[in-house]
C-alpha atoms as a PDB file:
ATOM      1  CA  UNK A   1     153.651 188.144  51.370  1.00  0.00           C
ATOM      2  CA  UNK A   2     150.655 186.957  49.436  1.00  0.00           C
ATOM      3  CA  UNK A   3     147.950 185.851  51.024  1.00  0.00           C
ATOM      4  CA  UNK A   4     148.036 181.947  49.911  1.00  0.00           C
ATOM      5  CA  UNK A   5     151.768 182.201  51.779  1.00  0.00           C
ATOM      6  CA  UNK A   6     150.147 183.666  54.777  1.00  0.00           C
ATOM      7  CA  UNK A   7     147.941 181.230  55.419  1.00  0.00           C
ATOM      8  CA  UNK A   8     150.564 178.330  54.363  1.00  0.00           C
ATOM      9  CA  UNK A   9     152.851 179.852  57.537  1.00  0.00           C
ATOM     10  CA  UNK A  10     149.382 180.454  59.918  1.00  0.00           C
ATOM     11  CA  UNK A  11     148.963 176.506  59.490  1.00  0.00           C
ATOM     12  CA  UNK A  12     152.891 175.288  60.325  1.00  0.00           C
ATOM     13  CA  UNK A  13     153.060 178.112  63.210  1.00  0.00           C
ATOM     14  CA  UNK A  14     150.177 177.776  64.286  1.00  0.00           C
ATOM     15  CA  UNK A  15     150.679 175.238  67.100  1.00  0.00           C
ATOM     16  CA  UNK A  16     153.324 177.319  67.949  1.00  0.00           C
ATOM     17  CA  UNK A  17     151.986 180.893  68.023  1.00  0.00           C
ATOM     18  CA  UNK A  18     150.027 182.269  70.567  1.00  0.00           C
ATOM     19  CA  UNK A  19     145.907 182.120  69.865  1.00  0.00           C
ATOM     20  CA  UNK A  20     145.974 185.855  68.568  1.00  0.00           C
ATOM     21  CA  UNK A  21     148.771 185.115  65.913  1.00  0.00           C
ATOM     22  CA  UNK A  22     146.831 183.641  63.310  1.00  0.00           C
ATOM     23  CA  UNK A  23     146.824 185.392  59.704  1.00  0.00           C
ATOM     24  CA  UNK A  24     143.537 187.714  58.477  1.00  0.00           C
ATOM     25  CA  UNK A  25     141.717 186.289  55.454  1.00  0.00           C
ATOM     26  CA  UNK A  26     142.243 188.260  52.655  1.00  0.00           C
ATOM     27  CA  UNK A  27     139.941 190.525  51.086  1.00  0.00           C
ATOM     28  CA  UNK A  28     138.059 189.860  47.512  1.00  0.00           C
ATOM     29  CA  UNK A  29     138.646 192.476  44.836  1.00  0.00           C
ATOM     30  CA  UNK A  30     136.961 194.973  44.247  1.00  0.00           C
ATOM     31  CA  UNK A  31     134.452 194.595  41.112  1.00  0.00           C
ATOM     32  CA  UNK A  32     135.870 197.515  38.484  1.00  0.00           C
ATOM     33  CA  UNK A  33     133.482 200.927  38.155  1.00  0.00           C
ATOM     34  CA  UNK A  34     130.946 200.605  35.285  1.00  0.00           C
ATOM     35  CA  UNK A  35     129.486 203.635  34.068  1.00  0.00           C
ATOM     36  CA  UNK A  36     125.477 203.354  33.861  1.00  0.00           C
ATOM     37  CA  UNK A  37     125.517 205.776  30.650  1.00  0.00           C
ATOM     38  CA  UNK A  38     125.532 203.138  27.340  1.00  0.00           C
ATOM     39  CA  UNK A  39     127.049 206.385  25.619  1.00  0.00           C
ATOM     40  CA  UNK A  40     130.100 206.341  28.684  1.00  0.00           C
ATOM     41  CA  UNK A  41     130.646 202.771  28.260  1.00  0.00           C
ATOM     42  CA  UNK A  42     131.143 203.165  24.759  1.00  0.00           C
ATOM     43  CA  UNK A  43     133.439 206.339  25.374  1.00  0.00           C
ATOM     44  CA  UNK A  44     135.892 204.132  28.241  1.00  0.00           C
ATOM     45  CA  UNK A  45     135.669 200.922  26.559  1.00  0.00           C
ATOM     46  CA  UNK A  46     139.098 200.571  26.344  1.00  0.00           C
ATOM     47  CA  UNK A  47     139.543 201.164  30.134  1.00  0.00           C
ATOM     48  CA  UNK A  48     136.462 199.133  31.019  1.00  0.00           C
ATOM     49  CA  UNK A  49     137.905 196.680  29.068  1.00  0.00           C
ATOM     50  CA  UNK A  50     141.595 196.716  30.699  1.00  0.00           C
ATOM     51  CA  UNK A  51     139.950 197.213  34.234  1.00  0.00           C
ATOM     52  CA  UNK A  52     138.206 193.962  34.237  1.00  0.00           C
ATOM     53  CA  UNK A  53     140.884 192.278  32.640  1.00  0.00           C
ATOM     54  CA  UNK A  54     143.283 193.010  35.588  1.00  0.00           C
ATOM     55  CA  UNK A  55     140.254 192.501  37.686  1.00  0.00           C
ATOM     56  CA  UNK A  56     139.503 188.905  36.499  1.00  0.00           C
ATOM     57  CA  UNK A  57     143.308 188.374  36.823  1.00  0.00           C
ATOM     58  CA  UNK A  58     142.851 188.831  40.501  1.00  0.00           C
ATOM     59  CA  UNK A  59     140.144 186.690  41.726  1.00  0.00           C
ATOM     60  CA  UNK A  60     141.903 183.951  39.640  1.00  0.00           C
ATOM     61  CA  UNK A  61     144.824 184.408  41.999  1.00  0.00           C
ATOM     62  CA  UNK A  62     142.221 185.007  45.048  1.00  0.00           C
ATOM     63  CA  UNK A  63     140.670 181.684  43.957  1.00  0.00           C
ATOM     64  CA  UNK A  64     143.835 179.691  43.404  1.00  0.00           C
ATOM     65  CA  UNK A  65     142.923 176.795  41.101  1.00  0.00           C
ATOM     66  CA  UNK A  66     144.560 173.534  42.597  1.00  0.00           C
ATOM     67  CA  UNK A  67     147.549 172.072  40.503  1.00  0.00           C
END
């Protein structure tokens, strides 16, 4: 269950569920490795590249925008 869903079901339960029920916040992402050598970054580019892709993908989900 994502974590937006978690917290949607912690709000309409929650007068319902005991005190300790209530969902955990979710953790931020992890910032993607980056190598301090300018020669390494060069070399993994294409990872570097693809890592912070999928990482910017996920704090757009952790930071839903509002609709």
């Amino acid at each position: 269950m994502s974590c937006v869903c978690s917290a949607v079901v912690a709000l309409l339960l929650g007068p319902t569920c005991t005190q300790g029920a209530m969902a955990s916040p979710c953790p931020a992402p992890d910032p993607p490795y980056l190598p301090q050598s300018p020669g390494d970054m060069r070399a993994y580019a294409d990872l570097l590249r693809a890592d912070f892709e999928g990482y910017f993908a996920d704090v757009q989900a952790y930071f839903p925008l509002p609709r």
